[in-house]
C-alpha atoms as a PDB file:
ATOM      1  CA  UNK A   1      79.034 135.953 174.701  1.00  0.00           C
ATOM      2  CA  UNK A   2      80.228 138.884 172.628  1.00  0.00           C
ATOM      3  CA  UNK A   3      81.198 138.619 169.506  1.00  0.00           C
ATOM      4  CA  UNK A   4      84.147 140.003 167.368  1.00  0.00           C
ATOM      5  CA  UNK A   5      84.031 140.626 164.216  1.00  0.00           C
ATOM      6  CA  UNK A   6      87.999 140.803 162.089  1.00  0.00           C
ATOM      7  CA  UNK A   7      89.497 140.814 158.837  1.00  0.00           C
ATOM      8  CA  UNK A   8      92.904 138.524 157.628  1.00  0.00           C
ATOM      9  CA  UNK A   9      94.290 140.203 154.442  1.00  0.00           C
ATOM     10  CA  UNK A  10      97.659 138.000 153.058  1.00  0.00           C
ATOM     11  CA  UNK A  11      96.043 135.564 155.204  1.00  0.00           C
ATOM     12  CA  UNK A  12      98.352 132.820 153.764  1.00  0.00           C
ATOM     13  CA  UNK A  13      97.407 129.558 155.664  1.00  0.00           C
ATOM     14  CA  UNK A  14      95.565 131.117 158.389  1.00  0.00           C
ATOM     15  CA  UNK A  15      97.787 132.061 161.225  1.00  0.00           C
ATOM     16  CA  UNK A  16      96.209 135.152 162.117  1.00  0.00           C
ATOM     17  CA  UNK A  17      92.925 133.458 162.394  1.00  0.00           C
ATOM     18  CA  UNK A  18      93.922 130.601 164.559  1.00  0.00           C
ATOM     19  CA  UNK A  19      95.670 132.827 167.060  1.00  0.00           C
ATOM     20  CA  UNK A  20      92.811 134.927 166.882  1.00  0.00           C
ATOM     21  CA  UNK A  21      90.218 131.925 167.584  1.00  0.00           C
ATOM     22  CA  UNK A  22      92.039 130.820 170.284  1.00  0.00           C
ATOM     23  CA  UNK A  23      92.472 133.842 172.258  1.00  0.00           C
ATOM     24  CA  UNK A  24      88.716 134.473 171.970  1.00  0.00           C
ATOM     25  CA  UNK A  25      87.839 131.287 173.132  1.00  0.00           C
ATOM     26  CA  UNK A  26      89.929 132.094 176.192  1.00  0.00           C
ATOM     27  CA  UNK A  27      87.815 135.451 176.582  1.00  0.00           C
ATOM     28  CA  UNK A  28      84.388 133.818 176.293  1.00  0.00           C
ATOM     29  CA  UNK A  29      84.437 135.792 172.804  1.00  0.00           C
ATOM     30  CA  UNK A  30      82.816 134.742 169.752  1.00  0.00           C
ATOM     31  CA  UNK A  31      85.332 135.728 166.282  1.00  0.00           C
ATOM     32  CA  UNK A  32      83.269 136.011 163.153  1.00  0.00           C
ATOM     33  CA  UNK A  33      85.887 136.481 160.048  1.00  0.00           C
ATOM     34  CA  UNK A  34      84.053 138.310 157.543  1.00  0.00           C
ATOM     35  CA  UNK A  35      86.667 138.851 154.920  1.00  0.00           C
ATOM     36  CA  UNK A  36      89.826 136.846 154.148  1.00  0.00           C
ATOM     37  CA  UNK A  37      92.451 137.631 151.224  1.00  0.00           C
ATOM     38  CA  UNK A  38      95.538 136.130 149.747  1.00  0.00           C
ATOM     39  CA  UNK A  39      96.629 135.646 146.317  1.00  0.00           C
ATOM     40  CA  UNK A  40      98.324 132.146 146.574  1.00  0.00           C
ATOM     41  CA  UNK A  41      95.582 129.335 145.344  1.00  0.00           C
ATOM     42  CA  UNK A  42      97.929 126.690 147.637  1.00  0.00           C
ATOM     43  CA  UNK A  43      97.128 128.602 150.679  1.00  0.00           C
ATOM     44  CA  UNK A  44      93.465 129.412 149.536  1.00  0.00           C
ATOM     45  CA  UNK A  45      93.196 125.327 149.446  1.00  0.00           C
ATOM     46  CA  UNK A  46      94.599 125.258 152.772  1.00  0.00           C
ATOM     47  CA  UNK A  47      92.534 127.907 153.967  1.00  0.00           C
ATOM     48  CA  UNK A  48      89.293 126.366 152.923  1.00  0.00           C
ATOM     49  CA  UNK A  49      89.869 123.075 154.294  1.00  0.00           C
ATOM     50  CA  UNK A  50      90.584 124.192 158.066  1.00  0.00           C
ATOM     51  CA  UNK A  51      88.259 127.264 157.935  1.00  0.00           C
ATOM     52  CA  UNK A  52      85.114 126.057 155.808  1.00  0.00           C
ATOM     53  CA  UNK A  53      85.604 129.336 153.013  1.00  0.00           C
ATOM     54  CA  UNK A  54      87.986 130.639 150.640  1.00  0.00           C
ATOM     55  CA  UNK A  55      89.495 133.661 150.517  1.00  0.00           C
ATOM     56  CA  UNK A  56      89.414 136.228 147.925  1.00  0.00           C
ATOM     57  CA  UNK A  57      92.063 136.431 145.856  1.00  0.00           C
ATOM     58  CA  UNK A  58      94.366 139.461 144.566  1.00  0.00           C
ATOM     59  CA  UNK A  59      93.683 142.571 147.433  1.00  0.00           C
ATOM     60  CA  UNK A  60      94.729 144.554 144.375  1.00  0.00           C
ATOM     61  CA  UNK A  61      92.148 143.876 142.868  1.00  0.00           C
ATOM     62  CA  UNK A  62      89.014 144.657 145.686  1.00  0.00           C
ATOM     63  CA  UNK A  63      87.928 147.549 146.199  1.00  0.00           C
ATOM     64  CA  UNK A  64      87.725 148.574 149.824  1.00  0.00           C
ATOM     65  CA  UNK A  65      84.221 149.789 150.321  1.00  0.00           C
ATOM     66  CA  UNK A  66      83.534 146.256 149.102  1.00  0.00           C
ATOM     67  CA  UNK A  67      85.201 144.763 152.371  1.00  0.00           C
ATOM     68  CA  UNK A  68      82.869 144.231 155.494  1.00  0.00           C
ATOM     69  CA  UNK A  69      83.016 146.479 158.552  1.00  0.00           C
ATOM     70  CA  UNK A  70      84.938 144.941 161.126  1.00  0.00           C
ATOM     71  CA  UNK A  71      86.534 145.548 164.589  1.00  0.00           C
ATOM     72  CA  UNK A  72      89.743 144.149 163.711  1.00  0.00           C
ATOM     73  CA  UNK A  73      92.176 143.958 160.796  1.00  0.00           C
ATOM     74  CA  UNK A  74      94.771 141.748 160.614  1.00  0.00           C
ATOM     75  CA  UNK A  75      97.686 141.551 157.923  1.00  0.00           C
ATOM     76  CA  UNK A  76     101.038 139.900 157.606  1.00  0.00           C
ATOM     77  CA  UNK A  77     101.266 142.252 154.544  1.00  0.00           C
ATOM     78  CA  UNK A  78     104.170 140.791 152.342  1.00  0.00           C
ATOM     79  CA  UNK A  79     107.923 140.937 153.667  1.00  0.00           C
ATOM     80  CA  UNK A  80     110.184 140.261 150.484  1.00  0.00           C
ATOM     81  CA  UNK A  81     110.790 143.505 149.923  1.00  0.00           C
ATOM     82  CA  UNK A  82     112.104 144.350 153.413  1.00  0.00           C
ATOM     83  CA  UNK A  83     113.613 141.272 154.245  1.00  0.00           C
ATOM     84  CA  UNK A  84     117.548 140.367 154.103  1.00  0.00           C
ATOM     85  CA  UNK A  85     117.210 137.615 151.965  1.00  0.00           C
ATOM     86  CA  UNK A  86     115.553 139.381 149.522  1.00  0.00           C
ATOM     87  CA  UNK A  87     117.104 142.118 147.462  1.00  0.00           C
ATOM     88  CA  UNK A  88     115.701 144.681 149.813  1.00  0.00           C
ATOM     89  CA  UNK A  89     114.425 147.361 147.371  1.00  0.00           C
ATOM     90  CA  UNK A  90     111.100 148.286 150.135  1.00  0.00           C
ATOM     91  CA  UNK A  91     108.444 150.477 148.155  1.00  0.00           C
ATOM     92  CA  UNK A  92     110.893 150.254 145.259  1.00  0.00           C
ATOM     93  CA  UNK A  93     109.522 146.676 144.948  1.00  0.00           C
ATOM     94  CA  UNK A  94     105.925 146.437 143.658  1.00  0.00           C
ATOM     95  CA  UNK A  95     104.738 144.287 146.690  1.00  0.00           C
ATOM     96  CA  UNK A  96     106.412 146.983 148.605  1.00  0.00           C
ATOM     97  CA  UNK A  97     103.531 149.377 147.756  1.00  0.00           C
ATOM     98  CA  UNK A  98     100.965 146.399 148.797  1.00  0.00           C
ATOM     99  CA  UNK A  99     101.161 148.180 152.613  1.00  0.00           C
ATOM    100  CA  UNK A 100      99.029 151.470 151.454  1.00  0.00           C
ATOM    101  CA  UNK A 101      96.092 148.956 149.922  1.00  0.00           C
ATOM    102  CA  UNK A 102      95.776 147.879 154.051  1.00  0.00           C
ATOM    103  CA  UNK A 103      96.150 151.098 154.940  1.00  0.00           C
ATOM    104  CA  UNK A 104      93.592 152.667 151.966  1.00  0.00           C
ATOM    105  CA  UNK A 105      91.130 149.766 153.508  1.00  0.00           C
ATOM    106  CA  UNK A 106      91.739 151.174 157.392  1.00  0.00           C
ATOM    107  CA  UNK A 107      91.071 154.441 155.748  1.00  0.00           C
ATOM    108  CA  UNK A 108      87.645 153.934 154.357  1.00  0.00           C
ATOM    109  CA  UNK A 109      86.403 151.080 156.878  1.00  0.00           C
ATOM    110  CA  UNK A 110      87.974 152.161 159.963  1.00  0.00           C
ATOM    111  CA  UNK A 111      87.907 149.381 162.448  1.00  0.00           C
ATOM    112  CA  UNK A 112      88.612 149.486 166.064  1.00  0.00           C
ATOM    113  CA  UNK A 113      92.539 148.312 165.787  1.00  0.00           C
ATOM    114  CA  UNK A 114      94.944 146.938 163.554  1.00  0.00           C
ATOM    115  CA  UNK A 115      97.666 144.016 163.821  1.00  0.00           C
ATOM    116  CA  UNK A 116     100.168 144.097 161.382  1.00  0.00           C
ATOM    117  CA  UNK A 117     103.417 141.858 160.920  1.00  0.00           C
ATOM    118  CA  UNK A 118     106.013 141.505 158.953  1.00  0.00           C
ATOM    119  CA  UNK A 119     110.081 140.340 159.143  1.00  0.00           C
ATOM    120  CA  UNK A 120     112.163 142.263 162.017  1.00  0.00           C
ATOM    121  CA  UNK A 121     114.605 143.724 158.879  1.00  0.00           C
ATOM    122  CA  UNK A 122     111.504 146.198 158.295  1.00  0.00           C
ATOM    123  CA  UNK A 123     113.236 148.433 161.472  1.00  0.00           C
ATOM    124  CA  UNK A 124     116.309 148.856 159.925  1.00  0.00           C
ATOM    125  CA  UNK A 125     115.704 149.181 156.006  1.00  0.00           C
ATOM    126  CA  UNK A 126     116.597 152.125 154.222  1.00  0.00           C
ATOM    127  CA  UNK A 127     117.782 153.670 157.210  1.00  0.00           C
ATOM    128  CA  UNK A 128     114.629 153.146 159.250  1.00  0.00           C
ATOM    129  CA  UNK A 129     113.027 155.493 156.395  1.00  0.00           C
ATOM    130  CA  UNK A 130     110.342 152.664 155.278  1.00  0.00           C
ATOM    131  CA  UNK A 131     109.057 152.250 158.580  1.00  0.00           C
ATOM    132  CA  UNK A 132     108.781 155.868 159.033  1.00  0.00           C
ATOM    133  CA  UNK A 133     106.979 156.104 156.621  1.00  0.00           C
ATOM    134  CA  UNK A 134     104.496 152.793 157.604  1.00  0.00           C
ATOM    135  CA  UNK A 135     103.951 154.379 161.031  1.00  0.00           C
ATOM    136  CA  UNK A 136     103.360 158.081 159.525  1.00  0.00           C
ATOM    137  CA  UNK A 137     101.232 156.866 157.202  1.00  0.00           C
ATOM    138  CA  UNK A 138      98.999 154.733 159.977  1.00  0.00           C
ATOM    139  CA  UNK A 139      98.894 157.618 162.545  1.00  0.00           C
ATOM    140  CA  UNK A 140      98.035 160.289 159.868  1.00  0.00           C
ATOM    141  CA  UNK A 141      94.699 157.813 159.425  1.00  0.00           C
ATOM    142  CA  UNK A 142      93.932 159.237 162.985  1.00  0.00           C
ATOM    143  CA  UNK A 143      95.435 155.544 164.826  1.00  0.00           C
ATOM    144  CA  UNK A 144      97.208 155.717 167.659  1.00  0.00           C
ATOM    145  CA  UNK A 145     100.376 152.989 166.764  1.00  0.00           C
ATOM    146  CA  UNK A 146     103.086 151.965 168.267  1.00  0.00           C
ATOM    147  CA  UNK A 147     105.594 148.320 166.937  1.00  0.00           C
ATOM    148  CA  UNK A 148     107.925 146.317 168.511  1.00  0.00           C
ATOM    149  CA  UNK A 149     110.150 143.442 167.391  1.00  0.00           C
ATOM    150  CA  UNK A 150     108.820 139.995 169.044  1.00  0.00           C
ATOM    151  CA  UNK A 151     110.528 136.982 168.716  1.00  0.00           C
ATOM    152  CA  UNK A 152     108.276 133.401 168.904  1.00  0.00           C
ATOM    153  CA  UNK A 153     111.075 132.139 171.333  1.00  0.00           C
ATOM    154  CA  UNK A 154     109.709 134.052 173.538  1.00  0.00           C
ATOM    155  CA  UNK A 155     106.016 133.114 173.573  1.00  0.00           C
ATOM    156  CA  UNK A 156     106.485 128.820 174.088  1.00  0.00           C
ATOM    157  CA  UNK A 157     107.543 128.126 170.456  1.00  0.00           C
ATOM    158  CA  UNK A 158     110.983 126.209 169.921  1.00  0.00           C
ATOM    159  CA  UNK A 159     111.725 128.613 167.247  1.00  0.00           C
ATOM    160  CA  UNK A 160     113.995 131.892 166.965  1.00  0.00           C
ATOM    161  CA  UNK A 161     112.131 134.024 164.602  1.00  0.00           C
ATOM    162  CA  UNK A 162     111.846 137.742 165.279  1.00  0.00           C
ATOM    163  CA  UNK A 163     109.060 139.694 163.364  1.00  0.00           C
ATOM    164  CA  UNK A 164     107.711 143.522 163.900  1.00  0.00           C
ATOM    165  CA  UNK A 165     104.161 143.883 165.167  1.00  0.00           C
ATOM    166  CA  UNK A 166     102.763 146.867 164.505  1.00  0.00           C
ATOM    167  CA  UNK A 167      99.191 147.536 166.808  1.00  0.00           C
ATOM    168  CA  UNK A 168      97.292 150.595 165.830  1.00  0.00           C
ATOM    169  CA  UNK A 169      94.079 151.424 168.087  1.00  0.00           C
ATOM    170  CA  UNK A 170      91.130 154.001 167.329  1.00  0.00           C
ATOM    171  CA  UNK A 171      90.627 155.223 170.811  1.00  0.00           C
ATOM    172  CA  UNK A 172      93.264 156.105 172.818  1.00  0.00           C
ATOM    173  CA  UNK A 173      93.846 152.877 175.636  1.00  0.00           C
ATOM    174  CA  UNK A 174      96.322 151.384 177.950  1.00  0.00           C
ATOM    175  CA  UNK A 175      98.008 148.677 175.337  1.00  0.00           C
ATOM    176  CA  UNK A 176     101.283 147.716 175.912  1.00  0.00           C
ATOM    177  CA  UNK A 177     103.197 144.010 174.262  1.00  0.00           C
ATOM    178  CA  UNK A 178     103.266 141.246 175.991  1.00  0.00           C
ATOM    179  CA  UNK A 179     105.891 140.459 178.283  1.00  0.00           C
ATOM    180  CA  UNK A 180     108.068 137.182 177.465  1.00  0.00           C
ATOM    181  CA  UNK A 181     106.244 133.865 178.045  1.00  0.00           C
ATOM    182  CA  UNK A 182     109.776 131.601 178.389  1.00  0.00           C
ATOM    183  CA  UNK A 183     110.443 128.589 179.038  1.00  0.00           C
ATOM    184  CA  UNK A 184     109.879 127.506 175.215  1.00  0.00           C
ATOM    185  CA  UNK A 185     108.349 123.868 174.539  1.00  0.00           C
ATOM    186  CA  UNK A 186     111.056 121.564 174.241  1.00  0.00           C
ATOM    187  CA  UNK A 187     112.122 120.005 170.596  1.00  0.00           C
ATOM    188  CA  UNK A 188     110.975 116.297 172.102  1.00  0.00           C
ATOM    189  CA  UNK A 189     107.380 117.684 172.663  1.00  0.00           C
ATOM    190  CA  UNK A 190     107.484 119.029 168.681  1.00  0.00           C
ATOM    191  CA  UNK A 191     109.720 115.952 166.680  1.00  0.00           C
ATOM    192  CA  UNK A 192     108.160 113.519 165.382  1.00  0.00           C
ATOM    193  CA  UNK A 193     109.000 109.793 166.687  1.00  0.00           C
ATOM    194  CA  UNK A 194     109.124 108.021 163.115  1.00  0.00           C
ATOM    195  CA  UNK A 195     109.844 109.882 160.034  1.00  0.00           C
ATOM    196  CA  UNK A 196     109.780 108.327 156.839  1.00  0.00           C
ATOM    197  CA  UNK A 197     113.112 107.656 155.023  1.00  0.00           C
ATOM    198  CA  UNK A 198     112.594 110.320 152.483  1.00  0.00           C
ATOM    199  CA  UNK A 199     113.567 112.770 155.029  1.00  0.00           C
ATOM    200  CA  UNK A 200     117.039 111.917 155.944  1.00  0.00           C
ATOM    201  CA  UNK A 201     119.500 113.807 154.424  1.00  0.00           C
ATOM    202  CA  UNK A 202     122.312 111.864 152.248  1.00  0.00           C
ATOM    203  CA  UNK A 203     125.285 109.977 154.013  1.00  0.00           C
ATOM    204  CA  UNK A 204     127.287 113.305 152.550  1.00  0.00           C
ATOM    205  CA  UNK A 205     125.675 115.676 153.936  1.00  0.00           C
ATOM    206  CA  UNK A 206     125.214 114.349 157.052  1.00  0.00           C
ATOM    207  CA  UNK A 207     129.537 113.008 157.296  1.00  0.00           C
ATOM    208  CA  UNK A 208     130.350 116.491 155.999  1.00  0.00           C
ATOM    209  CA  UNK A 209     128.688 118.870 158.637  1.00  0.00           C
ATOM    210  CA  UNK A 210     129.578 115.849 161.080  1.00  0.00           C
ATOM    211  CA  UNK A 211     132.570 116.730 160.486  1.00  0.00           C
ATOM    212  CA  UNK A 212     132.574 120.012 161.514  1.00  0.00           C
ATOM    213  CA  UNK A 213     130.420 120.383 163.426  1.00  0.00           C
ATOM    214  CA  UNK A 214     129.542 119.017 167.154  1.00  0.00           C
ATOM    215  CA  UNK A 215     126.571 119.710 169.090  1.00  0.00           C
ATOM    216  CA  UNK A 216     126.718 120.323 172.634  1.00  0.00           C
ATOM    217  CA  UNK A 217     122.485 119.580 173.069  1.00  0.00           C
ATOM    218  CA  UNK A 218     121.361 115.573 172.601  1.00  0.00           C
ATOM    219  CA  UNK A 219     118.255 116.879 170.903  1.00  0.00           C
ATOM    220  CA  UNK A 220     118.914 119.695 168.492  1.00  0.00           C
ATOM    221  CA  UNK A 221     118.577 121.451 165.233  1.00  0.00           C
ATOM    222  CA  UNK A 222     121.516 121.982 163.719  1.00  0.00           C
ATOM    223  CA  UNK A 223     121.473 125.600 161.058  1.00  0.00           C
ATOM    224  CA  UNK A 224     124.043 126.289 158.380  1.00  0.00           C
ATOM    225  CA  UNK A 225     124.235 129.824 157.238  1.00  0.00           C
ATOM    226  CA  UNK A 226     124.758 131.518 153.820  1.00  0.00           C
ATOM    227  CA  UNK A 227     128.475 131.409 154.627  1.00  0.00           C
ATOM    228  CA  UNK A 228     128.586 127.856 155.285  1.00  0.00           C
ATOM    229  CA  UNK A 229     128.910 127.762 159.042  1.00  0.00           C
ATOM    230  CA  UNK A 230     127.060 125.587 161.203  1.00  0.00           C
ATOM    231  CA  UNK A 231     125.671 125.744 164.412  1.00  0.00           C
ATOM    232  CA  UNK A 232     123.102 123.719 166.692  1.00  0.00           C
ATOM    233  CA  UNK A 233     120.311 124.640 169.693  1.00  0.00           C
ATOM    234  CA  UNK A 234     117.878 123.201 171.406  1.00  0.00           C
ATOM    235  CA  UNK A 235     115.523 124.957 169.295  1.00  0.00           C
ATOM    236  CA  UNK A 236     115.094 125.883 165.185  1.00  0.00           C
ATOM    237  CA  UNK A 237     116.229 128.876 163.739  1.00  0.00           C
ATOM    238  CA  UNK A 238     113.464 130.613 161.488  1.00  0.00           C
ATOM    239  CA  UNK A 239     111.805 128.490 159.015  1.00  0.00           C
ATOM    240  CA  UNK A 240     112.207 130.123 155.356  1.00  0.00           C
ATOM    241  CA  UNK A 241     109.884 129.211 152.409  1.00  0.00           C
ATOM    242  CA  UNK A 242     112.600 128.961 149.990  1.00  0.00           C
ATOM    243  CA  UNK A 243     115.469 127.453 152.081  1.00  0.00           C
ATOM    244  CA  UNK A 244     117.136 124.643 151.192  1.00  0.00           C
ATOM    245  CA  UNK A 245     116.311 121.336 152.082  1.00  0.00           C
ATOM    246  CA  UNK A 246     119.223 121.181 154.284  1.00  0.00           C
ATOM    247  CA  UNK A 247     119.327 124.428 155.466  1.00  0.00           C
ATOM    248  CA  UNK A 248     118.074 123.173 159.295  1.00  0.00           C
ATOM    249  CA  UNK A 249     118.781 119.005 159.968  1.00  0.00           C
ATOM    250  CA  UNK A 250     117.699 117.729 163.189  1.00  0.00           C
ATOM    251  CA  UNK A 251     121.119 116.474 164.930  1.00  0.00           C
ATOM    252  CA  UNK A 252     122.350 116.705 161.683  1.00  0.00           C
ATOM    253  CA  UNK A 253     120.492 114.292 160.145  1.00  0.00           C
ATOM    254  CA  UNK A 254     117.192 114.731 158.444  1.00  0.00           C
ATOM    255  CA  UNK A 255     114.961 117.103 157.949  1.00  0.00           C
ATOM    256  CA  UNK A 256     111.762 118.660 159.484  1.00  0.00           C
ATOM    257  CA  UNK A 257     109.102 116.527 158.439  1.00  0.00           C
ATOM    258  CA  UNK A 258     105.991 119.055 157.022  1.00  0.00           C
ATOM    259  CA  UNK A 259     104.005 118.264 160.793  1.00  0.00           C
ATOM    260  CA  UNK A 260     107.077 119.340 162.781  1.00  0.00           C
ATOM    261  CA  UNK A 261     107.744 122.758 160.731  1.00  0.00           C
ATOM    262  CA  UNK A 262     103.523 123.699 161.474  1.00  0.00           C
ATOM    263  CA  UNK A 263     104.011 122.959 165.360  1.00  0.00           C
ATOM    264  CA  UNK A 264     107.459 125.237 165.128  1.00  0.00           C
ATOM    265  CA  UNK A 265     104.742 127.759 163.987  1.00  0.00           C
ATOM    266  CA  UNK A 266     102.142 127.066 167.079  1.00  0.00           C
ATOM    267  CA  UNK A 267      99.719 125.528 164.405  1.00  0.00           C
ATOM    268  CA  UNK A 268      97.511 122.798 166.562  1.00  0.00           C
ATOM    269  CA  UNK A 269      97.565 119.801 165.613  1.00  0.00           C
ATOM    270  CA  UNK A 270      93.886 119.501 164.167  1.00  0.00           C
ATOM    271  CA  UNK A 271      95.184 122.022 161.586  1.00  0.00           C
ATOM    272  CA  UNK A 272      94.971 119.933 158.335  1.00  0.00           C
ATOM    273  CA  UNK A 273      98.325 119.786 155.910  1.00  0.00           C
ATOM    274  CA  UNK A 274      96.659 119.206 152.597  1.00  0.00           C
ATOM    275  CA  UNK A 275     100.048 120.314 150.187  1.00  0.00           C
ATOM    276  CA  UNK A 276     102.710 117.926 149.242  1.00  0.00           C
ATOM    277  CA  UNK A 277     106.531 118.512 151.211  1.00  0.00           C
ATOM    278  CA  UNK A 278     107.359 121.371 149.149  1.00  0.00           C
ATOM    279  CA  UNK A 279     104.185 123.624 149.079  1.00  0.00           C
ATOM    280  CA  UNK A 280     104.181 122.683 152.994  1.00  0.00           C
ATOM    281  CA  UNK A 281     107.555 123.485 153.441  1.00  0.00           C
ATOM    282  CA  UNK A 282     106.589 126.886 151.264  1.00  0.00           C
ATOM    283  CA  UNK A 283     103.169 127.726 153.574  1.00  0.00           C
ATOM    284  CA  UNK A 284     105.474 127.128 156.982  1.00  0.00           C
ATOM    285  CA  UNK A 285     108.189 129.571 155.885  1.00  0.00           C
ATOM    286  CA  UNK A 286     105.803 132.495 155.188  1.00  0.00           C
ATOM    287  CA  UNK A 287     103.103 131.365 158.232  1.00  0.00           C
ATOM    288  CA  UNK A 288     102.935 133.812 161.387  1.00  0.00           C
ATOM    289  CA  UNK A 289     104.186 132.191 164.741  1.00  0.00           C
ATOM    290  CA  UNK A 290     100.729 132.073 166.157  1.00  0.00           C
ATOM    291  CA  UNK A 291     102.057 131.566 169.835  1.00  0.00           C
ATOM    292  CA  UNK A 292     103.391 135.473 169.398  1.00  0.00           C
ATOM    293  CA  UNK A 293     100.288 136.985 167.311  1.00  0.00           C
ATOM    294  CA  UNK A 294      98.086 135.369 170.247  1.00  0.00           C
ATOM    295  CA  UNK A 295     100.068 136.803 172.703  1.00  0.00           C
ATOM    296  CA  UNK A 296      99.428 140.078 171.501  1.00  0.00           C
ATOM    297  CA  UNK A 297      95.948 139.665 170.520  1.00  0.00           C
ATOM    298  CA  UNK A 298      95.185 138.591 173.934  1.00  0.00           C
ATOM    299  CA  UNK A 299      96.288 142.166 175.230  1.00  0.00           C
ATOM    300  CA  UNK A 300      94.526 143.583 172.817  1.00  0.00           C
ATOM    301  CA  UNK A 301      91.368 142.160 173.355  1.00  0.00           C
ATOM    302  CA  UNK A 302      89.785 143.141 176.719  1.00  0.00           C
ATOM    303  CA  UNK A 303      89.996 147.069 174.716  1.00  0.00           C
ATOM    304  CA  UNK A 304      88.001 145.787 171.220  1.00  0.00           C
ATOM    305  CA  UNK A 305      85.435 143.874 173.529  1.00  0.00           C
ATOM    306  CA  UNK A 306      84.418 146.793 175.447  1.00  0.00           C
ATOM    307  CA  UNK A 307      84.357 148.885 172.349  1.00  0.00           C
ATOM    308  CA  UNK A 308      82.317 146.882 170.352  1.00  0.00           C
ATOM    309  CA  UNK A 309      79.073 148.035 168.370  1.00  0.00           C
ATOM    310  CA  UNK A 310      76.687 144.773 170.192  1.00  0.00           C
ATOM    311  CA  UNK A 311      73.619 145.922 167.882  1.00  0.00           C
ATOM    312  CA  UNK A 312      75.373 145.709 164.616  1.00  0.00           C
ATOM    313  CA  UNK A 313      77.630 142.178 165.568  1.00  0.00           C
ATOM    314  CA  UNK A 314      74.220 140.754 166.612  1.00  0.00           C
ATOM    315  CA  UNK A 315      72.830 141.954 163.536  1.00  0.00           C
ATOM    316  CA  UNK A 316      75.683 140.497 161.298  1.00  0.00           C
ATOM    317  CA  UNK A 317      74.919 137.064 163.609  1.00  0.00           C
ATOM    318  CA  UNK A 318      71.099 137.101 163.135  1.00  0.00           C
ATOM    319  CA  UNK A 319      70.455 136.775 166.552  1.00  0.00           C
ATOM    320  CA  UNK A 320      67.577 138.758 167.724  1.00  0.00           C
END
């Protein structure tokens, strides 16, 4: 089997690393993480229980000739500062500048290809100036990089949430996104049959957007916006980390329970939940649709497998 050797900076709670698993187990590959990073000790718990070591902590604070060589780098690289529900202030913002520590650690370790992600509102801020600059700065490192916006709707996941993935390859190959994977996996395959009472909304909440509100789907989530309107499909809109609780009700009536909002993300169901509701909630909201990121992984693959050093992963594996 060859092996595959990859890196998950802001790993958060792993979604990177399970897409990235699972598409290698469909390739007869074997991954080997050799370096994982993020800076929030809830997700390092997380991160530990499902994937047997915890990652380092502030990527500030590592230098990058510390890092293992790798094929592959993967980073959801933080998206406050780019996203509409922030304040939108891009490398004005301090976590902003976190992008050039990935790219400072492509510069000095220079692995095969990149995967980047981060919230769709990237493409359009300041302009389009930001990601300009993002995709100058990756293709003066010598990558050839390309980014689309994806949306895990399209890839089997009950969920509308659009993110840019940017790929960036060493050698020049044939890599082009995924094509859409529809139809999504219906809400009755990802609710929950018994939730406990704590997730019901109150009898005013639920009679007041009853009240305004019907849906035309038996089984749906039903969304209010910032403005106050409602509205209800047959799937969720994006999970946020620091939504309200009643920001998305199922039928109008409870809430996702912290199992339901990890399958919205593609998370199987082996994947332990060790947080209470709100750190949950939290690690959900900022987690990578793994459906998508595996989509694009598995294009990405067949190149990095064929391009792989074999003496120095069988080295790093012991095998002689």
């Amino acid at each position: 089997m060859e092996k595959i050797r990859f890196i998950d900076l802001f790993c958060g709670i792993g979604g990177f690393r399970v897409a990235m698993d699972e598409a290698c187990n469909e390739n007869n590959i074997l991954p080997k993480c050799v370096f994982s990073s993020d800076i929030d000790e809830y997700c390092q718990d997380s991160y530990q229980i499902n994937f047997g070591h915890r990652p380092s902590g502030d990527i500030t604070q590592i230098d990058p000739k510390s890092i293992p060589d790798h094929d592959i780098l993967f980073g959801g690289f933080p998206c406050q500062p780019f996203s509409i529900i922030g304040q939108m202030k891009g490398f004005d913002d301090t976590r902003g500048t976190l992008f050039f520590h990935i790219a400072n650690i492509i510069k000095e370790k220079r692995p095969k290809a990149f995967v980047l992600e981060n919230v769709k509102q990237l493409v359009g801020h300041d302009k389009g100036k930001t990601l300009k600059t993002i995709m100058k700065t990756l293709r003066d490192l010598g990558y050839h990089t390309q980014y689309t916006v994806l949306n895990a709707l399209d890839y089997g996941l009950p969920q509308k949430r659009e993110r840019v993935v940017i790929v960036g390859h060493r050698e020049p190959i044939l890599f082009s996104y995924p094509a859409p994977q529809r139809p999504f996996k219906p809400l009755s395959d990802v609710l929950e049959k018994k939730v406990a009472k704590k997730h019901y909304a109150s009898d005013y909440i639920v009679e007041k957007r009853k009240a305004v509100h019907n849906s035309a789907y038996k089984l749906s989530i039903w969304h209010e916006n910032k403005s106050g309107n409602i509205c209800s499909y047959p799937y969720s809109c994006a999970l946020r980390a620091g939504a309200s609780y009643n920001y998305l009700l199922v039928n109008g009536e409870r809430r996702l329970t912290p199992r339901e909002m990890f399958r919205l993300q593609g998370f199987p169901e082996s994947y332990k939940i060790i947080e209470n509701d709100s750190q949950a909630r939290k690690q959900a909201g900022n987690a990578v649709p793994v459906n998508l990121v595996k989509a694009v992984i598995l294009k990405l693959l067949p190149y990095i497998a064929k391009s792989c050093d074999m003496t120095q992963v069988l080295k790093d594996y012991e095998i002689s």
